[in-house]
Each structure stands twice: as C-alpha cells, then as structure tokens.
Protein backbone atom coordinates (compact mmCIF):
# COMPACT_ATOMS: atom_id res chain seq x y z
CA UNK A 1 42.24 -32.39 102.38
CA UNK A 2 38.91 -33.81 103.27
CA UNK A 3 36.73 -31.01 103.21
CA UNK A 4 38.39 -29.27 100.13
CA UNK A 5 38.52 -32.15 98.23
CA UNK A 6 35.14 -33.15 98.85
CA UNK A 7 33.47 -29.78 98.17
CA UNK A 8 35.49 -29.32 94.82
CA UNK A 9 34.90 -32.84 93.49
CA UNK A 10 31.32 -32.19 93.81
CA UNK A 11 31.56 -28.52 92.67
CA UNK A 12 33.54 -29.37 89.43
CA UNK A 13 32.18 -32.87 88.17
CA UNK A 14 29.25 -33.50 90.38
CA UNK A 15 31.14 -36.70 92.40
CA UNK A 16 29.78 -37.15 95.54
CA UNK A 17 32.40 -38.29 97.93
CA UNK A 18 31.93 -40.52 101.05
CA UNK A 19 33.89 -40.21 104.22
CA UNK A 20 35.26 -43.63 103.32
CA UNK A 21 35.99 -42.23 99.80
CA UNK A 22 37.60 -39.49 101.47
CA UNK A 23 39.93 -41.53 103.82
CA UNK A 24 40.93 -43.83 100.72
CA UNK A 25 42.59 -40.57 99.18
CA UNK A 26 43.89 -39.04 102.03
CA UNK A 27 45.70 -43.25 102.80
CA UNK A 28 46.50 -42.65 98.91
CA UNK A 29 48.23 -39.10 99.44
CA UNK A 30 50.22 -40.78 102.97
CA UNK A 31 51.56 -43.49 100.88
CA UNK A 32 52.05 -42.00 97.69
CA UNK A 33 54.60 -39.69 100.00
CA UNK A 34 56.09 -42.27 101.71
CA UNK A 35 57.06 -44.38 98.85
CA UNK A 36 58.41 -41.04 96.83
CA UNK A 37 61.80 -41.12 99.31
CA UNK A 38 62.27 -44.82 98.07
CA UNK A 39 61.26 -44.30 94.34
CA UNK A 40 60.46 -41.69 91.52
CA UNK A 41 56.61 -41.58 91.40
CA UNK A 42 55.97 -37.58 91.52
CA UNK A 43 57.24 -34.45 91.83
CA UNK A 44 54.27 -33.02 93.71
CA UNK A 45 53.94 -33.60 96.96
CA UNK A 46 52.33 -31.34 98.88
CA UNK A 47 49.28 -32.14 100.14
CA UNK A 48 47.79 -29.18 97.86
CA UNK A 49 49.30 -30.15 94.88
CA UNK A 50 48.18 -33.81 95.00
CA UNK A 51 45.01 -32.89 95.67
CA UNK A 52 44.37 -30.31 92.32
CA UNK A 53 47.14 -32.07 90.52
CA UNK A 54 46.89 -35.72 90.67
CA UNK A 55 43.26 -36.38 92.38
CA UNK A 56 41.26 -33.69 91.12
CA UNK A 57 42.92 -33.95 87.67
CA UNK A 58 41.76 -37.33 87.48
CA UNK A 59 38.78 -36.96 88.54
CA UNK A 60 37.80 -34.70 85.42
CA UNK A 61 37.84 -37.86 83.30
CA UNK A 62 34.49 -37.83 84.05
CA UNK A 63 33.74 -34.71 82.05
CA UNK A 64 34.78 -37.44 79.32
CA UNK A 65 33.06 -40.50 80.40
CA UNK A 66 30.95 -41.46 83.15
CA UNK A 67 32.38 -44.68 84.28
CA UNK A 68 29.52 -47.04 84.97
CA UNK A 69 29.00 -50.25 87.42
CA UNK A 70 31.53 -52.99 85.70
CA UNK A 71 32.69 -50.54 83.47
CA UNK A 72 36.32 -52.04 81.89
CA UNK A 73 38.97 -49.50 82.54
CA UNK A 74 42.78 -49.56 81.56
CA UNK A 75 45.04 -46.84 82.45
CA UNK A 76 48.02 -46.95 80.14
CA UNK A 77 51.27 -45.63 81.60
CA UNK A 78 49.87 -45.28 85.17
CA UNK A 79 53.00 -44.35 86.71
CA UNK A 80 51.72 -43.62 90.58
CA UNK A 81 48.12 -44.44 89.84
CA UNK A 82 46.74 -41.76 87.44
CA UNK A 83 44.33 -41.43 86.40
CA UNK A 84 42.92 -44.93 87.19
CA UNK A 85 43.17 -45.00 91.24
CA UNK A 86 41.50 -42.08 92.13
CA UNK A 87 38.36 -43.05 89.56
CA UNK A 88 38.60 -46.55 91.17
CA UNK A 89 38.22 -44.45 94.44
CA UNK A 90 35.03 -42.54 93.30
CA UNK A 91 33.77 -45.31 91.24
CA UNK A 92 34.39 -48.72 92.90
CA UNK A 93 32.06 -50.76 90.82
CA UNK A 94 34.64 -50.45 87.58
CA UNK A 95 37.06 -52.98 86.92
CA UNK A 96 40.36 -51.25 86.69
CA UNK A 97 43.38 -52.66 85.25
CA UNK A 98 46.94 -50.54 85.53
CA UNK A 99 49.37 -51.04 83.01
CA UNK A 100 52.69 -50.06 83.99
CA UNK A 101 56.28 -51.00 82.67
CA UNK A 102 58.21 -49.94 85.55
CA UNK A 103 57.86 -52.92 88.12
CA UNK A 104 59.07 -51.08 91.20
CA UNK A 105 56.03 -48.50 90.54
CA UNK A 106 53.98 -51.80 89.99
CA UNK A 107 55.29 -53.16 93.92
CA UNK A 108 53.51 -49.54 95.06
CA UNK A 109 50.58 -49.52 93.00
CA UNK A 110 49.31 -53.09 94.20
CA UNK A 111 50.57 -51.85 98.19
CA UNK A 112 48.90 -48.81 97.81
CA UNK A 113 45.63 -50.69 96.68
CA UNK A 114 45.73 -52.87 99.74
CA UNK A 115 46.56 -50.55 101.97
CA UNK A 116 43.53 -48.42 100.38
CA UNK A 117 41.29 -51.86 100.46
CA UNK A 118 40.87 -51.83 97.35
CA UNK A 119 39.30 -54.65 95.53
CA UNK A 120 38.94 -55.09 91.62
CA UNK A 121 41.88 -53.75 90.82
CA UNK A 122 44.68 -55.36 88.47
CA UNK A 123 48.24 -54.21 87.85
CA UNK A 124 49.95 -55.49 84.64
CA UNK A 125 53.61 -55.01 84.14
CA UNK A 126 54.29 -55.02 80.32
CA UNK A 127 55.23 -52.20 77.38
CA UNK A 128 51.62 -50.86 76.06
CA UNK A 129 53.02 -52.36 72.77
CA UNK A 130 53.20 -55.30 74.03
CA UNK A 131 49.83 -55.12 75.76
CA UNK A 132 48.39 -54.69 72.55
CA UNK A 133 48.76 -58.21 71.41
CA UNK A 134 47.64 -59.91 74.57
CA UNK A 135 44.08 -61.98 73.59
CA UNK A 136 42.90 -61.30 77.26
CA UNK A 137 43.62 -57.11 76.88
CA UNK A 138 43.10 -56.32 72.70
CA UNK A 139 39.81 -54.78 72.59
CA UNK A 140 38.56 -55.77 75.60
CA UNK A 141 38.18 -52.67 77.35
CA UNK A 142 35.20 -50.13 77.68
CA UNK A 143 37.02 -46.74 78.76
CA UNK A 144 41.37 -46.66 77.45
CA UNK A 145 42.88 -43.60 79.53
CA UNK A 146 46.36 -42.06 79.60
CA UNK A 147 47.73 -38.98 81.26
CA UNK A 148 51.33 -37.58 79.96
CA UNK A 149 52.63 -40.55 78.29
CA UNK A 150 53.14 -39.85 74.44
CA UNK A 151 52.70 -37.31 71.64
CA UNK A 152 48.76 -38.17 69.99
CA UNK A 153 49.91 -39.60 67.04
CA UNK A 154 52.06 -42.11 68.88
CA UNK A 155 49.74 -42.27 72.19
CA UNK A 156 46.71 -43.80 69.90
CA UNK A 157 48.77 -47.11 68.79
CA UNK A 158 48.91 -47.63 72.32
CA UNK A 159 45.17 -47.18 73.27
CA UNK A 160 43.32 -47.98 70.32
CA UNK A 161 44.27 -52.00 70.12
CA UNK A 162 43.38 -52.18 73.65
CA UNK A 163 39.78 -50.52 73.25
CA UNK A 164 36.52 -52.26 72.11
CA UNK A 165 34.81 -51.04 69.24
CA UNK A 166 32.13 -48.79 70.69
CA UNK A 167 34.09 -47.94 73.61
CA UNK A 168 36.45 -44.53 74.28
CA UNK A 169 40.09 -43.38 74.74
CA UNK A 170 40.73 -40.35 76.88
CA UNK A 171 43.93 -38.58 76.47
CA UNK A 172 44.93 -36.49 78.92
CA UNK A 173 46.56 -33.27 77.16
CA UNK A 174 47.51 -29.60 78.04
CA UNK A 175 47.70 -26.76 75.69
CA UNK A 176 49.10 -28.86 72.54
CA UNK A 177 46.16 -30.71 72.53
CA UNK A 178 44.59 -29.17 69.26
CA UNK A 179 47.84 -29.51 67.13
CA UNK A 180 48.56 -32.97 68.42
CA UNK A 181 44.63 -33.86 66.86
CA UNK A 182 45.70 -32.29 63.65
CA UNK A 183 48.94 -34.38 63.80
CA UNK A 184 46.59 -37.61 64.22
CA UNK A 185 44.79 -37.77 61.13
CA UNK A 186 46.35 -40.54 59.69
CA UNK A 187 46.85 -42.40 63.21
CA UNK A 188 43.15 -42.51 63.57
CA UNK A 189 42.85 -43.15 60.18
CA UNK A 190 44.51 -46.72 60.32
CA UNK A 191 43.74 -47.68 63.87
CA UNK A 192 40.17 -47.42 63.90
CA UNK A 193 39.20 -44.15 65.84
CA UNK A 194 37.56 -40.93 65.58
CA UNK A 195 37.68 -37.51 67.86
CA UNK A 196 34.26 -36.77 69.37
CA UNK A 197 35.69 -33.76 70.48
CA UNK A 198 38.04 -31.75 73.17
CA UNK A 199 36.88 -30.95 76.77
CA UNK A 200 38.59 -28.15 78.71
CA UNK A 201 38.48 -28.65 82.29
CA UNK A 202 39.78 -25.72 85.04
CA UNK A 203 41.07 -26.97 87.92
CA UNK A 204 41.53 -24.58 90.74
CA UNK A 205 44.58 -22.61 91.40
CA UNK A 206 45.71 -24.12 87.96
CA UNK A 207 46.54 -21.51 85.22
CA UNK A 208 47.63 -23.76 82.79
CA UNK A 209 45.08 -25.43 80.31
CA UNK A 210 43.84 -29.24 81.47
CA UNK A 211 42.13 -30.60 77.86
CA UNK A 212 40.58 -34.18 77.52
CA UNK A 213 40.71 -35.25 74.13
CA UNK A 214 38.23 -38.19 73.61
CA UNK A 215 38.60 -40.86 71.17
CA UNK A 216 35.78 -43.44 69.92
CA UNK A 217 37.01 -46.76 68.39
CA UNK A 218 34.03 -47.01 65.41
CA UNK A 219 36.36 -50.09 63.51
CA UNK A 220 38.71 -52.74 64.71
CA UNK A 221 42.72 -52.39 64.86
CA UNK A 222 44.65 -53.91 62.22
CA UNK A 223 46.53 -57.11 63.55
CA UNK A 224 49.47 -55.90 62.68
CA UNK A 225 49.51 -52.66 65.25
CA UNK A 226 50.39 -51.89 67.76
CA UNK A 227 54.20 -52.80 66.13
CA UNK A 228 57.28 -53.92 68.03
CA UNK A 229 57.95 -51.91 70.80
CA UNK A 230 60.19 -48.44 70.42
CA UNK A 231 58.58 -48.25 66.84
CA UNK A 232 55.27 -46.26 67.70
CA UNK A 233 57.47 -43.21 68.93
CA UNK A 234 60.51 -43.43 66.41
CA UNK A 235 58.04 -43.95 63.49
CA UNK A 236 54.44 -42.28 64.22
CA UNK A 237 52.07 -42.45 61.87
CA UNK A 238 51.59 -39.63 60.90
C-alpha cells in the first residue's frame, strides 16, 4: 500500500503523504480487517480495494473542499470511518467529529483512532435527526460530508441543520447524482442551501462514476427541521 497510495494521492488531489501518514492508513486498513470478522463495517477488504475504495475515495473530498487548519468537520453516517478518518489522516489540524448511530461501529471508530494516535477526533452516537437539534452541533460546522447514506432530497435535512451558514455539504454520489439534484429543488429550497456545482472524480481501476455534489448553506435552517426521526426518508421534501 505505501508506495501506491502515496504516489496516487499526490497524483490525483495533490496530498502529500508522510511516512507517518502512510503508516496511520496502512494501522487503519489492519484494523478495519480485523474488526470486519467481529462486525459489519465493509465489504471490501482487500488491501486494493480499501485503498481505491475507501481511502482514495475519501480523499477526493478535497476536489470539493480544501480542509484547512481547525477546519470543523462532521461526517454524517460514518459507518467505518468514511470519509472523515482518512481526511483526519491527511489533514490532522481539522477537528473531526463522526456521527454514527450504530454504537458497536462507534466502539471501532474511537479504537481505531487510538490505535492510529489520533487526536482531535470525536465520535457521537445519535440519529442525524436527532443531531440536528443539538445546540453544541446545529450550524456549527465548517465542512458537512456524507458518503452512501440517503437519496439527496432526504440526505440534505440531515446535513444542512448541522452546517454554518457560509460553510459546505459534500455528498458523496455515483451516477444518480444529476437526477437526485433535480429531485432537490424544493429540499434546498426550505433548508437553506444551494448547489455550487458537481465534481467528477476517477479513481483508478474504478469504472463506475465517483461525483461530489457540493452544497453551500447561504440562509439558516428552519427550527422546525430536521423533523422526528424516520420522517426525512418516508416524507422527503420534495
């Protein structure tokens, strides 16, 4: 992994890796195996595929935003750490929190972490709904990301409350990414954000299309949103 991962990082989105950078993934990659016999985190895991797949993949954030030295960052959903871990990795100066509503995947995050030496890194166990509400996490957060976790329309009542006005939501989306935008009119509409456009990033070996969508918050969130949980996905606004 470490020469590969290394040369393409810089190759693809100009990240220059450390050997200690390097080690940190390849400890990430050991225990993100090790812990997949005792839990669900991933399907993928040869050492390839979590390289392109899950590292490399969220690396290409950056082609979305540049995080910055005490830049806020929430990853909504995080399952196994993606996309926040591997920025945290690249970028150590960010404060990253992890919001994740599975606590056993919380247990691996936090070991993972340590076992990475990690510092400035939260894990909060609670429904992105519920999130929401929280006075220490509505709008207080430069840079909102999510990979895989909802339909556009329902993923921006989870992002948008938790995103400062001024700041950005990336939402990491494959080939439905334009249709899902035109499904998110309204959404964005009431929640206070605006497309600044779609990135498409090629990751190699990877036929399939990797798109960023990014998402500016220009007004606040209505108090009232995001609702009880369950209700962004059964009733979308859309």
């Amino acid at each position: 992994m470490t020469d590969s991962l290394a040369q393409h990082a810089a190759d693809l989105f100009q990240i220059a890796l450390t050997p200690a950078q390097i080690r940190q993934f390849e400890i990430y990659a050991r225990e993100l195996v090790a812990w997949n016999e005792k839990i669900n985190l991933t399907a993928i895991t040869s050492p390839e595929g979590i390289e392109v797949r899950h590292f490399l993949d969220s690396l290409s954030v950056v082609r979305g935003a540049l995080p910055k030295a005490s830049t806020r960052v929430i990853d909504v959903g995080t399952g196994a750490g993606f996309p926040g871990l591997p920025l945290k990795i690249a970028f150590p100066d960010i404060e990253l929190t992890l919001l994740e509503a599975t606590g056993k995947k919380l247990t691996f995050l936090d070991e993972a972490a340590k076992a990475m030496g990690l510092t400035g890194v939260r894990t909060l166990h609670a429904r992105a709904e519920e999130a929401g509400h929280m006075s220490h996490q509505r709008a207080h957060y430069d840079l909102v990301l999510a990979r895989s976790v909802a339909r556009l329309p329902v993923l921006l009542e989870y992002l948008l409350p938790l995103c400062k006005v001024g700041g950005r939501c990336i939402a990491m989306k494959g080939e439905t990414a334009a249709a899902e935008v035109a499904d998110s009119k309204k959404a964005l509409s009431v929640l206070g954000g605006v497309v600044a456009g779609i990135e498409s990033v090629t990751l190699p070996g990877i036929p399939e299309p990797h798109l960023l969508v990014l998402i500016d918050k220009v007004a606040g969130t209505p108090a009232s949103y995001p609702r009880k949980p369950g209700l962004p996905s059964q009733k979308p606004l859309v």
